[in-house]
Protein backbone atom coordinates (compact mmCIF):
# COMPACT_ATOMS: atom_id res chain seq x y z
CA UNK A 1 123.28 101.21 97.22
CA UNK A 2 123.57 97.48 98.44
CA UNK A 3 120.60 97.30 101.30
CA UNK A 4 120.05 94.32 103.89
CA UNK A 5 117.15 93.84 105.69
CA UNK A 6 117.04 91.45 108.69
CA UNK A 7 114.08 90.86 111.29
CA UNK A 8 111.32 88.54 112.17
CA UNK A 9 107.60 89.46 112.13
CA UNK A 10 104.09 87.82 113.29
CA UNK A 11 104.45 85.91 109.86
CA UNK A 12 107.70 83.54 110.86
CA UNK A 13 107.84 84.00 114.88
CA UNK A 14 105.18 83.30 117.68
CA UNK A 15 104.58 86.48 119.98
CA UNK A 16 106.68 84.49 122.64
CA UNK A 17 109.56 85.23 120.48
CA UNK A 18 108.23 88.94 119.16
CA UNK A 19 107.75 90.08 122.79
CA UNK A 20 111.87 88.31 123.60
CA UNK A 21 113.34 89.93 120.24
CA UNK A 22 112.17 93.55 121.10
CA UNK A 23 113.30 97.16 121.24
CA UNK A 24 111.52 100.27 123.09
CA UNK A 25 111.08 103.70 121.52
CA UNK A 26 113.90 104.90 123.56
CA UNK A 27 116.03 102.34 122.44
CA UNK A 28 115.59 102.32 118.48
CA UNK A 29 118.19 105.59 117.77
CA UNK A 30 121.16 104.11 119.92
CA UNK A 31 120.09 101.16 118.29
CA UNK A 32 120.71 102.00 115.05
CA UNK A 33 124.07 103.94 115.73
CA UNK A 34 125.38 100.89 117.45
CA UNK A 35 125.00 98.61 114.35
CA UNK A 36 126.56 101.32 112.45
CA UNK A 37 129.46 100.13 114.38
CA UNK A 38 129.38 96.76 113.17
CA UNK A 39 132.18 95.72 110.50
CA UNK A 40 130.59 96.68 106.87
CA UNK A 41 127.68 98.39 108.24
CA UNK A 42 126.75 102.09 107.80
CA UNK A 43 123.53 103.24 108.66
CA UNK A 44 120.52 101.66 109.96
CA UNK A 45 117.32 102.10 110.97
CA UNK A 46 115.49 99.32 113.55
CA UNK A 47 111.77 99.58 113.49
CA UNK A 48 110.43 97.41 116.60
CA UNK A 49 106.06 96.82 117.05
CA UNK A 50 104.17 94.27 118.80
CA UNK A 51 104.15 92.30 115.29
CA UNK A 52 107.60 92.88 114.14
CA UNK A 53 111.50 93.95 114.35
CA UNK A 54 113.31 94.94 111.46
CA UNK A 55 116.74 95.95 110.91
CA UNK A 56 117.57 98.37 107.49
CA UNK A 57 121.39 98.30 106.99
CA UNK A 58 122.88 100.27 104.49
CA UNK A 59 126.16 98.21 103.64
CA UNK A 60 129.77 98.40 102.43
CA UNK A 61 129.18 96.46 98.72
CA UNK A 62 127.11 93.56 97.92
CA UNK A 63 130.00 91.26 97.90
CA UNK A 64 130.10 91.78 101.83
CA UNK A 65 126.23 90.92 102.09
CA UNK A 66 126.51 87.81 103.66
CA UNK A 67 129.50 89.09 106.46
CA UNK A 68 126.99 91.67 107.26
CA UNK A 69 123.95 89.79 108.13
CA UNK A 70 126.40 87.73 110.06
CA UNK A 71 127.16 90.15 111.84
CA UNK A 72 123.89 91.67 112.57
CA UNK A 73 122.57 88.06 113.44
CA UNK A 74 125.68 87.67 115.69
CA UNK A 75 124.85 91.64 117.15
CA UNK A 76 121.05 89.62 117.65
CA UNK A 77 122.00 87.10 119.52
CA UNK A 78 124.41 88.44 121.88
CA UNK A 79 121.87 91.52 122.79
CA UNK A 80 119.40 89.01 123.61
CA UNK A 81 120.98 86.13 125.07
CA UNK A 82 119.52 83.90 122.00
CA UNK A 83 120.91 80.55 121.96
CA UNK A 84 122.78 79.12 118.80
CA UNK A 85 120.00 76.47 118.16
CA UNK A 86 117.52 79.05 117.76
CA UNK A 87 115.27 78.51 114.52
CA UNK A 88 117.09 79.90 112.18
CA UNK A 89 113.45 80.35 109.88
CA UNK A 90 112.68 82.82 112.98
CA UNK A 91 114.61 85.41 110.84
CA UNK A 92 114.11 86.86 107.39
CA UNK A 93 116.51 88.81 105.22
CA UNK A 94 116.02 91.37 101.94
CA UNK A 95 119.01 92.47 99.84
CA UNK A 96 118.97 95.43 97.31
CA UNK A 97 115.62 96.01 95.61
CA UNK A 98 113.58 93.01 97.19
CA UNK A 99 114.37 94.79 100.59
CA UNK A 100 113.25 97.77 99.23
CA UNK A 101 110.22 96.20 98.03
CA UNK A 102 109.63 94.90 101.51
CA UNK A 103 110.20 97.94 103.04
CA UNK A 104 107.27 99.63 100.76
CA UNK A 105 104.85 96.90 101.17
CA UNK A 106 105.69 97.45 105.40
CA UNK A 107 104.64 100.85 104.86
CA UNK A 108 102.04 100.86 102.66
CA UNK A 109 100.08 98.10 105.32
CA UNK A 110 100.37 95.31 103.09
CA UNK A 111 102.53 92.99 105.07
CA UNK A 112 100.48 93.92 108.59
CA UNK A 113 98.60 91.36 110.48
CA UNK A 114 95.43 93.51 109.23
CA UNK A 115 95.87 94.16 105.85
CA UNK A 116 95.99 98.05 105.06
CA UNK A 117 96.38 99.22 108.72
CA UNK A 118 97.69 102.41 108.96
CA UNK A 119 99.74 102.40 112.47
CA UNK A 120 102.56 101.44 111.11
CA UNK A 121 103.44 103.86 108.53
CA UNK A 122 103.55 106.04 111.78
CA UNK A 123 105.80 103.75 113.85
CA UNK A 124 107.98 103.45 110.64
CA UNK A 125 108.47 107.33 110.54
CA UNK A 126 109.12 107.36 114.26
CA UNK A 127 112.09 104.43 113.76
CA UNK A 128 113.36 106.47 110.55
CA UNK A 129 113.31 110.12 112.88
CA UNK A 130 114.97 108.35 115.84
CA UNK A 131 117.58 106.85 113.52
CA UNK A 132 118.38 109.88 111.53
CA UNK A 133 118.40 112.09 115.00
CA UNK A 134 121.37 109.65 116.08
CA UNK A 135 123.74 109.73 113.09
CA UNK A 136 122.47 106.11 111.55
CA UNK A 137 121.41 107.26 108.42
CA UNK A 138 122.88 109.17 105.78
CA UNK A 139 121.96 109.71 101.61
CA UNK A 140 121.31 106.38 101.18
CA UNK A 141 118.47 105.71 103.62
CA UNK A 142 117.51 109.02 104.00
CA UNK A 143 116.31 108.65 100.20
CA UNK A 144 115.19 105.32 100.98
CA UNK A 145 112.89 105.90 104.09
CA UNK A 146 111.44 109.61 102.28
CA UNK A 147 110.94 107.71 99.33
CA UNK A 148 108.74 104.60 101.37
CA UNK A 149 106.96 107.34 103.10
CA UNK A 150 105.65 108.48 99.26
CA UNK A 151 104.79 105.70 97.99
CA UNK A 152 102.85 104.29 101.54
CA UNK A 153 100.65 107.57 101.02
CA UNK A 154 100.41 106.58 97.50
CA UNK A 155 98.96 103.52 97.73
CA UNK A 156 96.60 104.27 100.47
CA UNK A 157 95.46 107.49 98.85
CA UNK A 158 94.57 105.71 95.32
CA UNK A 159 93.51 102.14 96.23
CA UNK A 160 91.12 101.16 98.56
CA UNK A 161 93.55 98.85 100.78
CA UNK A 162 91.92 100.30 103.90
CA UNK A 163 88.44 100.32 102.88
CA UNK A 164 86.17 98.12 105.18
CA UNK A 165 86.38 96.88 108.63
CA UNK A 166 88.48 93.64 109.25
CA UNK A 167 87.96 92.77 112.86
CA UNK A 168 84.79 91.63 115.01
CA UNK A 169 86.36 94.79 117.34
CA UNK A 170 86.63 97.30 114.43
CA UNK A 171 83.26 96.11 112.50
CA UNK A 172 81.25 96.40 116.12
CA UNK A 173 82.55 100.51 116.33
CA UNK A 174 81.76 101.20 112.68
CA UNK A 175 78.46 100.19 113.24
CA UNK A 176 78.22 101.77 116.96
CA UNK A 177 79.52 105.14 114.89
CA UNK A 178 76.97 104.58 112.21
CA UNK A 179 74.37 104.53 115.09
CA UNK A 180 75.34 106.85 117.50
CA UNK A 181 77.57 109.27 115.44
CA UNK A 182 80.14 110.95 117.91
CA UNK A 183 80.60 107.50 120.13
CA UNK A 184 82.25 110.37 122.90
CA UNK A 185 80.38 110.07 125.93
CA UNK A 186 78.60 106.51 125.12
CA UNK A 187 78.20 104.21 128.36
CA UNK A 188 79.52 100.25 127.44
CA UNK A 189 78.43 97.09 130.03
CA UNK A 190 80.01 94.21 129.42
CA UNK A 191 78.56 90.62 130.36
CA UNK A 192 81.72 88.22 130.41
CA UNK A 193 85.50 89.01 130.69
CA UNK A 194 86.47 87.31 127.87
CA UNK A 195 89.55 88.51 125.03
CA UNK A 196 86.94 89.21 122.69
CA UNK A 197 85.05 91.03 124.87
CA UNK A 198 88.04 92.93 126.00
CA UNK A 199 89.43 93.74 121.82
CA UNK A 200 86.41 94.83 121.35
CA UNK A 201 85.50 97.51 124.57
CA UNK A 202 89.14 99.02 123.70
CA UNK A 203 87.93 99.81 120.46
CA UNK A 204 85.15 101.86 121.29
CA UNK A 205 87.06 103.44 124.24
CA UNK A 206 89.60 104.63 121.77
CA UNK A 207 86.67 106.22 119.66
CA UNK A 208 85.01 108.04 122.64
CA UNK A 209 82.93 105.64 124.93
CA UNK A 210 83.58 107.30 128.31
CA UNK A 211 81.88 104.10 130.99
CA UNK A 212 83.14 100.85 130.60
CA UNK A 213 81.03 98.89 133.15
CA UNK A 214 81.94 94.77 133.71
CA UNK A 215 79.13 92.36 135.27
CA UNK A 216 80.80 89.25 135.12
CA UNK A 217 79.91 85.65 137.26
CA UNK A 218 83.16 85.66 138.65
CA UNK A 219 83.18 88.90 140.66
CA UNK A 220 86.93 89.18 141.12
CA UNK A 221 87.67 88.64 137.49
CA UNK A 222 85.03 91.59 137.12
CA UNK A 223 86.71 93.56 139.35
CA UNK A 224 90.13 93.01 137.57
CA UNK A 225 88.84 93.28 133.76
CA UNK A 226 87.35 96.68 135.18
CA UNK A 227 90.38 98.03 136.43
CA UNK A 228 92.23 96.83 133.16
CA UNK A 229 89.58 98.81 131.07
CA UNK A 230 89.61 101.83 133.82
CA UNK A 231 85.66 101.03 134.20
CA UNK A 232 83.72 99.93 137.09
CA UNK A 233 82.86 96.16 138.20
CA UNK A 234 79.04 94.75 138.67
CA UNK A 235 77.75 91.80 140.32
CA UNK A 236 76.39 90.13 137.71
CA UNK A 237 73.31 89.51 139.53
CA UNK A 238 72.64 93.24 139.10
CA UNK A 239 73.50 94.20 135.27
CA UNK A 240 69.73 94.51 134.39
CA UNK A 241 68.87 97.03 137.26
CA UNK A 242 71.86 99.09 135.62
CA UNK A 243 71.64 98.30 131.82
CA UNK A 244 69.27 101.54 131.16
CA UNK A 245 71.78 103.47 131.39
CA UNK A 246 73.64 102.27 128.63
CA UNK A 247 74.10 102.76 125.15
CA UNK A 248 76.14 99.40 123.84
CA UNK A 249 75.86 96.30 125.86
CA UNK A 250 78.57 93.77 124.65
CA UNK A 251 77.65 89.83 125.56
CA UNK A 252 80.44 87.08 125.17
CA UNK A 253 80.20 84.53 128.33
CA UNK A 254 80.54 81.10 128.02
CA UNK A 255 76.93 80.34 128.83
CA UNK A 256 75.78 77.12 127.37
CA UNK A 257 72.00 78.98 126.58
CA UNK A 258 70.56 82.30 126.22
CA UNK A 259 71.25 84.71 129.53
CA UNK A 260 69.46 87.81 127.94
CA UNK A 261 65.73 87.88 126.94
CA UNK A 262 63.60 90.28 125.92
CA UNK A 263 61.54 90.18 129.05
CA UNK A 264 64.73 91.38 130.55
CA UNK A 265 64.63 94.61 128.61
CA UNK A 266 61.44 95.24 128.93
CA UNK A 267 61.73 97.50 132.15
CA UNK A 268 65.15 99.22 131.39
CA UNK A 269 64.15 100.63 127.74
CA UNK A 270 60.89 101.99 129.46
CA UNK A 271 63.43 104.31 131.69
CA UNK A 272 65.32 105.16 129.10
CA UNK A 273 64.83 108.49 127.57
CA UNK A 274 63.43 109.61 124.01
CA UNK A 275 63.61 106.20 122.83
CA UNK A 276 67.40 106.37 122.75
CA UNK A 277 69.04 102.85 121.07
CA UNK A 278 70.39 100.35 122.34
CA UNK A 279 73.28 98.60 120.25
CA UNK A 280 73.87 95.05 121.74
CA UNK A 281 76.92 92.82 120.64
CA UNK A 282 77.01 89.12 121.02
CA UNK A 283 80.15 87.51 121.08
CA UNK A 284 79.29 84.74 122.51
CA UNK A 285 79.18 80.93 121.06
CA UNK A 286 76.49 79.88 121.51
CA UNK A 287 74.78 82.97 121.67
CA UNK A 288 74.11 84.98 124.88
CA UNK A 289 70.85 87.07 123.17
CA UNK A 290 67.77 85.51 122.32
CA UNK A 291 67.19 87.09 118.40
CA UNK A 292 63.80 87.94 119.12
CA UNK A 293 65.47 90.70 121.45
CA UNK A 294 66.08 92.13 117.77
CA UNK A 295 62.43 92.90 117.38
CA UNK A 296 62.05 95.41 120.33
CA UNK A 297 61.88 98.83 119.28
CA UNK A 298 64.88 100.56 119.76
CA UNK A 299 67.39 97.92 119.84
CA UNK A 300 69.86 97.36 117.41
CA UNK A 301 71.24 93.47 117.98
CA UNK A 302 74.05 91.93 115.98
CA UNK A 303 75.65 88.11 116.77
CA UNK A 304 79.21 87.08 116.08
CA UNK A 305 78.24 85.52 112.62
CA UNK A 306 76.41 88.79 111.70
CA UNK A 307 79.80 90.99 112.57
CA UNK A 308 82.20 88.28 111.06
CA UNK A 309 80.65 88.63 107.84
CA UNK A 310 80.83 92.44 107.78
CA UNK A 311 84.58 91.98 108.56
CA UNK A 312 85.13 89.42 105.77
CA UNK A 313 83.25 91.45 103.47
CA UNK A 314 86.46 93.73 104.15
CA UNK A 315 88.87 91.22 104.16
CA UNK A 316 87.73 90.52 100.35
CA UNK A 317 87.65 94.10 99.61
CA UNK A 318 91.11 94.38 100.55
CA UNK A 319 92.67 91.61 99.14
CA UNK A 320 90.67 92.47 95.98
CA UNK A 321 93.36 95.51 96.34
CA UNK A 322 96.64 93.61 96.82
CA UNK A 323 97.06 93.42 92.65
CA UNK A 324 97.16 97.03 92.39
CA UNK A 325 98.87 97.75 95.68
CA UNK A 326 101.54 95.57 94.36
CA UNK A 327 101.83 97.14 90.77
CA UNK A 328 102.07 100.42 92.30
CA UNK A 329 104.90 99.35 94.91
CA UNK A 330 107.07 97.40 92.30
CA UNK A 331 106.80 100.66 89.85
CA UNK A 332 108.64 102.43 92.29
CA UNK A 333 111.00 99.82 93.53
CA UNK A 334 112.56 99.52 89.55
CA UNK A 335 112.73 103.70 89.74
CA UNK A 336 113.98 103.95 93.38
CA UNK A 337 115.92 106.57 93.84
CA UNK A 338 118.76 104.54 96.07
CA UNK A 339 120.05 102.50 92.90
CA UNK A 340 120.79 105.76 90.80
CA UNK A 341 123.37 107.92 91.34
CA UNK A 342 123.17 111.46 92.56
CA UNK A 343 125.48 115.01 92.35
CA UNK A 344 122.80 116.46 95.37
CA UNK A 345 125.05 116.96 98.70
CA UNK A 346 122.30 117.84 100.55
CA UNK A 347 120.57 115.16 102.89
CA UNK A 348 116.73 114.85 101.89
CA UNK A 349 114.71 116.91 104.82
CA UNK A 350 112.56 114.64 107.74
CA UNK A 351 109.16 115.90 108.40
CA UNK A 352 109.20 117.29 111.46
CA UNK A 353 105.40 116.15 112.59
CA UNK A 354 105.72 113.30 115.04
CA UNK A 355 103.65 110.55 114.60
CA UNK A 356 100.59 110.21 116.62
CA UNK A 357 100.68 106.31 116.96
CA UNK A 358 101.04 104.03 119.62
């Protein structure tokens, strides 16, 4: 079957663009049919994230390869007002089996912006469900899509692409889980309103942590992050008459020296009950903790350097994995169902779970 895939990603456009060239959930079935209008073009599936937009076109023959992505550019441009000077390196395009290989390595997490994340095999089944659901797709990418969805389990299930943390954010709720266990319930103060900060609170919220409280020098900017995080603000004057209370205080102001000391502490883990831990993260450069906070008993501290070297540690891990992750994909692009011929009639079936990702 002649295949053409067409899109941009986090790898050749800035998120100004990504955010521009964009389709919502709603929109990716109509999508698709409406490209299956296009001259040469019939089926499609459009897979839109944060990090990428992708267009799978099943086409007429490969002779009319280059009409079609012509078209589909042209189809682009018009749908999103993009002027005729735009970077033409903005866009990428597959044909036949490296498209298929691309589409593989997309599912599989090799081509994410964190290598081996697992989100968007999920998104990926939602784009193929809403396509199929609106007439886009037929044998050909029906096959296709099915036959991406193996092979992403595949290579997840018998390489360790997803092994290790990769992220400050994701590193700072392993450990919090290897401490605490079940994170659900767990209080979290922040000190600073900073990105990091913020990355890093929304990944322990989506594990469980329950109180998100934000002490910040700027009281407003407090009172916004708070709202943004569905937590409560602090004057910042007050974060050690409430830090007790808490089981993971996250530091990352812009400080030029140490704000938290362990004379600070020395009060709050007294009222705290059965010596429970405290796990405190500093984000901040230079550091917000003095290290000998590290020696009271109890607390658990860990500095930027400390978590970035956890998350490279995975980084290496996984790119250790790439090799066989890309062995495993090409096997099944050079026995791909699509570029055989078949006598079946019948339409593969579509698992009927929906995805559970965002």
């Amino acid at each position: 079957m002649p295949l053409l895939c067409l899109g941009l990603s986090h790898k050749t456009a800035p998120v100004e663009i990504r955010e521009t060239v964009a389709f919502t959930p709603k929109e990716l079935g109509p999508v698709a049919r409406e490209l299956t209008d296009l001259p040469g073009i019939n089926e499609a599936v459009v897979v839109s994230t944060c990090n990428r937009m992708e267009m799978y076109l099943g086409i007429d023959s490969r002779e009319l390869a280059q009409e079609a992505r012509s078209q589909a550019e042209s189809w682009l441009r018009r749908r999103f007002g993009i002027e005729q000077d735009f970077p033409a390196e903005t866009f990428f395009h597959h044909a036949g089996p490296e498209g298929v290989r691309h589409l593989f390595a997309v599912a599989s997490g090799l081509d994410s912006m964190v290598l081996g994340e697992t989100e968007i095999f999920g998104q990926i089944k939602d784009a193929y469900r809403a396509a199929h659901e609106h007439g886009a797709t037929s044998r050909n990418l029906n096959k296709l899509f099915q036959e991406a969805f193996r092979v992403g389990k595949l290579v997840r299930n018998t390489t360790e692409i997803q092994r290790g943390s990769t992220s400050v954010g994701a590193v700072a709720v392993e450990l919090a889980e290897k401490l605490f266990g079940d994170l659900a319930g767990c209080q979290v103060m922040l000190l600073g309103a900073g990105e990091i900060s913020r990355r890093t609170a929304q990944s322990l919220q989506s594990r469980g942590a329950s109180s998100i409280i934000v002490s910040n020098r700027n009281y407003d900017r407090a009172v916004e992050f708070a709202a943004e995080m569905k937590g409560r603000a602090l004057a910042f004057d007050d974060w050690q008459k409430e830090v007790h209370a808490v089981d993971i205080l996250i530091s990352g102001t812009s400080a030029p020296h140490t704000i938290v000391h362990p004379e600070d502490l020395h009060a709050p883990l007294r009222r705290r009950s059965n010596g429970r831990p405290l796990f405190i993260i500093d984000i901040a450069v230079p550091r917000d903790v003095d290290p000998a906070v590290n020696d009271l008993d109890s607390v658990y501290l860990f500095d930027i350097d400390a978590l970035e070297k956890i998350a490279d540690e995975g980084r290496q891990r996984r790119q250790r994995e790439m090799h066989r992750c890309e062995e495993i994909i090409a096997e099944h692009v050079r026995a791909s169902a699509i570029f055989r011929p078949t006598t079946h009639p019948k339409l593969p079936g579509i698992d009927p779970a929906p995805s559970q990702s965002c």
